[in-house]
Protein backbone atom coordinates (compact mmCIF):
# COMPACT_ATOMS: atom_id res chain seq x y z
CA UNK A 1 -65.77 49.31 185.04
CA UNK A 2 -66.74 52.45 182.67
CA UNK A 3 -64.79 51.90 179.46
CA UNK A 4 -62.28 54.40 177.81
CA UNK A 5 -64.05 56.74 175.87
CA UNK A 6 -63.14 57.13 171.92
CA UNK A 7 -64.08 61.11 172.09
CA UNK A 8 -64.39 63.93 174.35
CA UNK A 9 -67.39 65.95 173.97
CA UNK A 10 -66.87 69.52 176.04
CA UNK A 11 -69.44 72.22 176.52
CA UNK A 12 -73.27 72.34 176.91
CA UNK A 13 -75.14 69.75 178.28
CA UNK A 14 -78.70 70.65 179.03
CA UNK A 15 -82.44 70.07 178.48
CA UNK A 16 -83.82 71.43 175.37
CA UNK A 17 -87.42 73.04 175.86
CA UNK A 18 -88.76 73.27 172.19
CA UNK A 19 -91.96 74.42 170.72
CA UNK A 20 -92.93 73.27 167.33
CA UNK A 21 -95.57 74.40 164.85
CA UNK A 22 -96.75 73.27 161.16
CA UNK A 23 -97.22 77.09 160.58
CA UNK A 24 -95.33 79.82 159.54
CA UNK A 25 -94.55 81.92 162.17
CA UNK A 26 -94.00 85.69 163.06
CA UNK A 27 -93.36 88.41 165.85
CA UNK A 28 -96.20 87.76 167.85
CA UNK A 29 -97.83 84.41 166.60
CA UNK A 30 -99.68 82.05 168.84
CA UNK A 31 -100.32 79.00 167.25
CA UNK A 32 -101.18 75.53 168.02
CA UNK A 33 -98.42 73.22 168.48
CA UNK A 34 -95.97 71.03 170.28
CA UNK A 35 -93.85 71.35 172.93
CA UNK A 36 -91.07 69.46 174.17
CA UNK A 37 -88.36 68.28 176.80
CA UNK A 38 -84.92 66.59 175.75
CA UNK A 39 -81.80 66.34 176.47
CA UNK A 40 -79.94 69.08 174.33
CA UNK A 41 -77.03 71.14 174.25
CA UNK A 42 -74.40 71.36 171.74
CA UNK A 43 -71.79 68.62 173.20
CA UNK A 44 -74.97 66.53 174.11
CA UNK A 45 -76.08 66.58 170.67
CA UNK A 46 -73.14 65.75 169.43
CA UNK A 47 -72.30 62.92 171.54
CA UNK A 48 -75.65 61.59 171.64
CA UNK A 49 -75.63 60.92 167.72
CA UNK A 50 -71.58 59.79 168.25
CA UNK A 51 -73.25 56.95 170.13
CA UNK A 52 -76.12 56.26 167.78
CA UNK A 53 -73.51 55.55 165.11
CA UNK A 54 -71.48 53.14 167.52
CA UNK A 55 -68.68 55.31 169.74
CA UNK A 56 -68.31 55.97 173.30
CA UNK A 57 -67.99 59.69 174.14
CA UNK A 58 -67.86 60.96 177.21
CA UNK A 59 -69.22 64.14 178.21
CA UNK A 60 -67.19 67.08 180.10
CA UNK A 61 -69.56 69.70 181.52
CA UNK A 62 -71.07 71.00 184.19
CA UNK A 63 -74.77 70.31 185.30
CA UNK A 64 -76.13 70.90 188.82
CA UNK A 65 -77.62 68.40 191.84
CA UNK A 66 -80.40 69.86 191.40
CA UNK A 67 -83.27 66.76 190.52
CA UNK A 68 -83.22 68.17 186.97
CA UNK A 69 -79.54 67.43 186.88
CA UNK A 70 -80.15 63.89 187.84
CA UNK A 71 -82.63 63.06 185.34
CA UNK A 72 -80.09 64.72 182.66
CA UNK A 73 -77.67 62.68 184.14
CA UNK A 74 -79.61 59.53 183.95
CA UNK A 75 -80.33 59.95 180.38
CA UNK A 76 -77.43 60.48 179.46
CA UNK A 77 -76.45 57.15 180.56
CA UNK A 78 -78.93 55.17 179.19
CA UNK A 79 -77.94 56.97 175.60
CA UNK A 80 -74.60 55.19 176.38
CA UNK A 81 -72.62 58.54 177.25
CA UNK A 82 -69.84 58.29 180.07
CA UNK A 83 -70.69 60.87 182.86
CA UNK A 84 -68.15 60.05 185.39
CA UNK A 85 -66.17 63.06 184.57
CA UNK A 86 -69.06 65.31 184.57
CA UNK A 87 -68.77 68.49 186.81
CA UNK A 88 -71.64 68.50 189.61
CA UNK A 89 -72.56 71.49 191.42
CA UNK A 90 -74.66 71.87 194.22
CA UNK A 91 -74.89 75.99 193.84
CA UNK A 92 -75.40 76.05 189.97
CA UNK A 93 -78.70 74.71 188.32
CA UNK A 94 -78.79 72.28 185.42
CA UNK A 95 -78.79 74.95 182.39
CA UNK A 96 -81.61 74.85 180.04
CA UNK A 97 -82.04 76.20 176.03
CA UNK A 98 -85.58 77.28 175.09
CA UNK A 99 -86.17 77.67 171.16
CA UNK A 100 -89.35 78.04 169.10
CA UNK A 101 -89.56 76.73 165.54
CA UNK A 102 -92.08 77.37 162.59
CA UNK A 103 -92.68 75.77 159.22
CA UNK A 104 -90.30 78.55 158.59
CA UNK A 105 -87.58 77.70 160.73
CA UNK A 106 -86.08 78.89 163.88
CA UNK A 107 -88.23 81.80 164.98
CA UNK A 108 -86.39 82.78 168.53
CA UNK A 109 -84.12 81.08 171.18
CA UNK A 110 -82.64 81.32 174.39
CA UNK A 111 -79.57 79.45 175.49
CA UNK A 112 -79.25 79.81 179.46
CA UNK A 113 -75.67 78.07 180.18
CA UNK A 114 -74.69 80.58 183.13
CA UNK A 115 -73.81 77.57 184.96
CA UNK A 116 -71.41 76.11 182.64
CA UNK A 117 -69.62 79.44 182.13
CA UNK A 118 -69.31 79.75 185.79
CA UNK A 119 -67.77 76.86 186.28
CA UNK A 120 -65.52 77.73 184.09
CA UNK A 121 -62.32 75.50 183.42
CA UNK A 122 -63.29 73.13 186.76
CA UNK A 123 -65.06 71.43 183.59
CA UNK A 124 -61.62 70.51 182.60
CA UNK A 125 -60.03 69.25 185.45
CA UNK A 126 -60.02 65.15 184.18
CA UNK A 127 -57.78 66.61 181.78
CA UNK A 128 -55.34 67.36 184.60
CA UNK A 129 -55.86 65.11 186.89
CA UNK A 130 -54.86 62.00 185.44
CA UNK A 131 -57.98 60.75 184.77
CA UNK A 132 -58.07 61.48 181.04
CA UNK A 133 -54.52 63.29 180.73
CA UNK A 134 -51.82 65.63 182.45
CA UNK A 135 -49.91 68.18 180.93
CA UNK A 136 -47.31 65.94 180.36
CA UNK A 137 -49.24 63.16 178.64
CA UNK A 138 -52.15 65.23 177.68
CA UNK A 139 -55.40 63.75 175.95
CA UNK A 140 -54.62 62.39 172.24
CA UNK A 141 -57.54 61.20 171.06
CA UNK A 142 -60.47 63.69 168.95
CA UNK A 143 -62.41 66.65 171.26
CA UNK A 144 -65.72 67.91 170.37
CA UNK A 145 -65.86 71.49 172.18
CA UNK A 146 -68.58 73.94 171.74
CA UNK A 147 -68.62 77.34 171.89
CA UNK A 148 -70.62 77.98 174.61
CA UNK A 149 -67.84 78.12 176.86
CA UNK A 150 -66.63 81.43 177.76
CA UNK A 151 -64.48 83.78 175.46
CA UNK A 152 -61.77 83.54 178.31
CA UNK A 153 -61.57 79.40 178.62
CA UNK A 154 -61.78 79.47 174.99
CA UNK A 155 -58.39 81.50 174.53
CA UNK A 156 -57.25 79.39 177.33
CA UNK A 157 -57.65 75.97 175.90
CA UNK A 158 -55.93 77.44 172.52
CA UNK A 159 -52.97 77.66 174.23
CA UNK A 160 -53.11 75.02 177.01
CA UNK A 161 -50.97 71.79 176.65
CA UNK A 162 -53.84 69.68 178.04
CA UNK A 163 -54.77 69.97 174.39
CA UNK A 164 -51.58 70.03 172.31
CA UNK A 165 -52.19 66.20 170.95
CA UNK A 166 -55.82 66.33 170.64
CA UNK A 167 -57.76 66.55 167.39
CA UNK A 168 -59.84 69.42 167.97
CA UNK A 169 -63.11 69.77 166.24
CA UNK A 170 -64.93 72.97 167.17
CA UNK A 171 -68.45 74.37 166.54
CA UNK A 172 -69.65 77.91 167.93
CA UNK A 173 -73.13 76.82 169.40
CA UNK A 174 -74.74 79.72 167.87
CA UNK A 175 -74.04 82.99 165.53
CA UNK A 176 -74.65 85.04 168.82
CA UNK A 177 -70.98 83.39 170.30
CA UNK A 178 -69.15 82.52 167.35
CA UNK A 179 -66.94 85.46 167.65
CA UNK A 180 -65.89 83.70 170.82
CA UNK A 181 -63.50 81.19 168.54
CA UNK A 182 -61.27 83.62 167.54
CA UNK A 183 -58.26 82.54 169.58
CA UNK A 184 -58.70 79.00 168.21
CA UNK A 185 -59.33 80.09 164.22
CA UNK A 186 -55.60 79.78 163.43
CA UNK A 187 -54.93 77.00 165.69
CA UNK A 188 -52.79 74.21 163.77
CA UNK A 189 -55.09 71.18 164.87
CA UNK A 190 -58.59 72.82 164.77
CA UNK A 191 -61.47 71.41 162.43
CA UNK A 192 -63.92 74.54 162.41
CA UNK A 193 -67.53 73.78 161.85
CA UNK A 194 -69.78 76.98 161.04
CA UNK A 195 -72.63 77.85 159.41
CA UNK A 196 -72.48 80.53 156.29
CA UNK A 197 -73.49 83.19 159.22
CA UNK A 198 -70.97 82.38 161.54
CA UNK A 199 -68.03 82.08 159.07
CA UNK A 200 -68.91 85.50 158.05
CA UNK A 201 -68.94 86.71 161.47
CA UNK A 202 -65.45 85.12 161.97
CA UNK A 203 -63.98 86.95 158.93
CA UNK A 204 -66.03 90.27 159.67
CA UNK A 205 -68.10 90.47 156.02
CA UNK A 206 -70.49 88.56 154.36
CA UNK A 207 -70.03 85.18 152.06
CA UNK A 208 -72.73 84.37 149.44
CA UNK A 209 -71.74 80.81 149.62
CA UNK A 210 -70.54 78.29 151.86
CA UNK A 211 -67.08 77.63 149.25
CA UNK A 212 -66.62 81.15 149.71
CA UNK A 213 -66.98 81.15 153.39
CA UNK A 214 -64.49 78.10 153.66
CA UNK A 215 -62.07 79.52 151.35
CA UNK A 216 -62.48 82.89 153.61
CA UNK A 217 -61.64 81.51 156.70
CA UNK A 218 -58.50 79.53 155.14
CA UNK A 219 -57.34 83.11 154.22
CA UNK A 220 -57.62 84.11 157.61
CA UNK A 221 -55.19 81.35 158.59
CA UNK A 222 -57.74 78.43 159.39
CA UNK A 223 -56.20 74.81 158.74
CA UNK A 224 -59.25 72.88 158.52
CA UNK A 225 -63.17 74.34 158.31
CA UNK A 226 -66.69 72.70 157.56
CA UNK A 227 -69.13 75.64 156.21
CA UNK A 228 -73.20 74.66 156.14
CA UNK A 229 -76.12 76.75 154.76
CA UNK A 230 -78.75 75.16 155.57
CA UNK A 231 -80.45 73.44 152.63
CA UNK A 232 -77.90 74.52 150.17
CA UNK A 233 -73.99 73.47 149.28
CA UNK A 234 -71.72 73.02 151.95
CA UNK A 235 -68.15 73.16 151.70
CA UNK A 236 -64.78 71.74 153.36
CA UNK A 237 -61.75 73.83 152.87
CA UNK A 238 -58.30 72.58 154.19
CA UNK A 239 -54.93 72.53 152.38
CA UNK A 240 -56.14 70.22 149.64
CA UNK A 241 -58.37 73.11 148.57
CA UNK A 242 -62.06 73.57 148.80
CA UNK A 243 -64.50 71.08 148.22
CA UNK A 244 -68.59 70.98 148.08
CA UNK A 245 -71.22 69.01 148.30
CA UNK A 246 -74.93 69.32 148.27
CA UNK A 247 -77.56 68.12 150.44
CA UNK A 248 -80.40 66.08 149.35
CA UNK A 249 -83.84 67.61 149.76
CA UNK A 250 -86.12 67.32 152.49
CA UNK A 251 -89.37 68.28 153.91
CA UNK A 252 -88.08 70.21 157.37
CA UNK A 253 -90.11 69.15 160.49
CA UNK A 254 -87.16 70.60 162.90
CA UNK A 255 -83.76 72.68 163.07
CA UNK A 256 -82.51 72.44 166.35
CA UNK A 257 -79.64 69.90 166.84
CA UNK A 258 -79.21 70.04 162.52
CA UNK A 259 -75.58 71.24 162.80
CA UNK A 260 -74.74 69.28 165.72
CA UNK A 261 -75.82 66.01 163.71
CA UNK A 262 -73.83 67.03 160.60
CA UNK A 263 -70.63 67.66 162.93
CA UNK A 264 -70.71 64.47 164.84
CA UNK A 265 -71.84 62.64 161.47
CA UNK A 266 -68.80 63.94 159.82
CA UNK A 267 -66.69 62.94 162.74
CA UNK A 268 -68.09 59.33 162.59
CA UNK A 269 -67.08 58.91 158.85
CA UNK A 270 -63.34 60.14 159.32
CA UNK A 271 -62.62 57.57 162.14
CA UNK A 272 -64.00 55.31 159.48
CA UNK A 273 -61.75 56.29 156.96
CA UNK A 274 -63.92 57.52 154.69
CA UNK A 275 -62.53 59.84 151.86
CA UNK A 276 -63.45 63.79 152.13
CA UNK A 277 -65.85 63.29 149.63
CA UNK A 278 -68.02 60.78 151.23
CA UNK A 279 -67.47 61.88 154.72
CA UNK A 280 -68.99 65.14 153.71
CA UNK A 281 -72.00 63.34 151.53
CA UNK A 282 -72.09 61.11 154.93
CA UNK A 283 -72.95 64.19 157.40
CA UNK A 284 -75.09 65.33 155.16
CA UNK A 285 -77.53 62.29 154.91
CA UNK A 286 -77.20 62.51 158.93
CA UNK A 287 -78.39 66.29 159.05
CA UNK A 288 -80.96 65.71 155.99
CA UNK A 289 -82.42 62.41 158.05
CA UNK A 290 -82.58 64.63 161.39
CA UNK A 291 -84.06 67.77 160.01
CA UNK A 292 -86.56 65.61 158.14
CA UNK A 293 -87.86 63.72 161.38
CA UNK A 294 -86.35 60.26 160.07
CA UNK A 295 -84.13 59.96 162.87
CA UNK A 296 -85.50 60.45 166.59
């Protein structure tokens, strides 16, 4: 019998395709490295470290029958994710994110989800069905959702009472879509987690820090928001005020997955009970032990 799961994680579920090299990189570098295949995607990060640190998420998405969908679907399983309510297409192929990384970071990336933006809110349907809510008795428990769904489910699901109990926690997947959250920004039961790009994109200027950035967004009517810089403070802002924290330091072997560790770290700590304070010092030994290589 699968089990009830303790979070929903909604969004991109794919196979990350990464090339790695010791060396800084430019335009036009070819360089020795590494490349790899795992499963990736922002709510498959996030659920996949959910379940390192002992919950049981389970994973709405779409991903094809295609046999790369079946291997996805087969890891995801043995990571201890529950795929039952997992969209399966036979005319859509299993989406896939390619990325290249340097000694100095990120160098390019490609996200192709076209297949879980055109299944657009089927993804959802266990929240309708019965199966994990109705509109009546919607879903009350905490939702991870990503922001690579499209602009238009996005808008819908801020006003859709399949989620009026649910803590949402939202991250945009990417600078390139965070513009996408709007409709959600001001939303009364939204956690926002951005990076100091995003946030700045969100409030149309630029922040020099990530307390700046949080206190931004609270101006612009958010109730709750996480802001990350990379190796540098981070912030919380909420109605309590704005509070920061900074990372330890690390050598950085990758980058891909960081903020998707930190949110789902964060997430871990509050269903804890942990205080702001060390929920926030909490995600940030998470995302300083992934970046570093500590943690596979």
């Amino acid at each position: 019998m699968t089990p009830a799961p303790d979070i929903l994680c909604i969004g991109s579920v794919l196979w990350d395709i990464i090339g790695r090299a010791p060396s800084h990189m430019r335009l036009g570098s070819d360089v020795p490295g590494r490349i790899t295949r795992l499963p990736g995607g922002v709510a498959m990060n996030i659920a996949m470290t959910l379940a390192r640190f002992g919950l049981t998420p389970a994973i709405l998405t779409a991903i094809g029958r295609d046999p790369e969908g079946e291997e996805l679907i087969a890891a995801a399983r043995r990571l201890g994710l529950i795929t039952d309510h997992v969209y399966r297409s036979d005319d859509l192929p299993t989406d896939r994110y390619m990325a290249v990384e340097g000694g100095n970071g990120l160098i390019a990336a490609i996200a192709d989800a076209h297949s879980l933006e055109a299944a657009g809110d089927r993804i959802l349907r266990p929240l309708a069905d019965g199966r994990l809510g109705t509109a009546d008795a919607p879903w009350a428990g905490p939702v991870a959702l990503d922001g690579n769904l499209t602009a238009a489910l996005l808008a819908e699901i801020a006003e859709s009472p399949l989620f009026a109990a649910a803590d949402l926690r939202v991250a945009p997947a990417s600078p390139g879509k965070a513009e996408r959250l709007r409709p959600l920004l001001a939303h009364p039961r939204v956690t926002l987690y951005v990076n100091l790009e995003e946030a700045g994109l969100l409030c149309q200027t630029r922040f020099a820090t990530a307390d700046q950035a949080a206190a931004g967004l609270l101006a612009r009517g958010a109730a709750r928001v996480l802001v990350t810089d990379g190796g540098r403070a981070c912030a919380e802002g909420s109605a309590r005020g704005v509070l920061s924290r900074s990372p330890r330091q690390v050598t950085v072997t990758r980058v891909t997955g960081a903020g998707d560790t930190f949110m789902a770290a964060h997430i871990v700590a509050e269903a804890r009970g942990e205080c702001p304070g060390d929920a926030l010092d909490a995600a940030l030994r998470a995302a300083a032990d992934y970046v570093s290589g500590e943690v596979g």
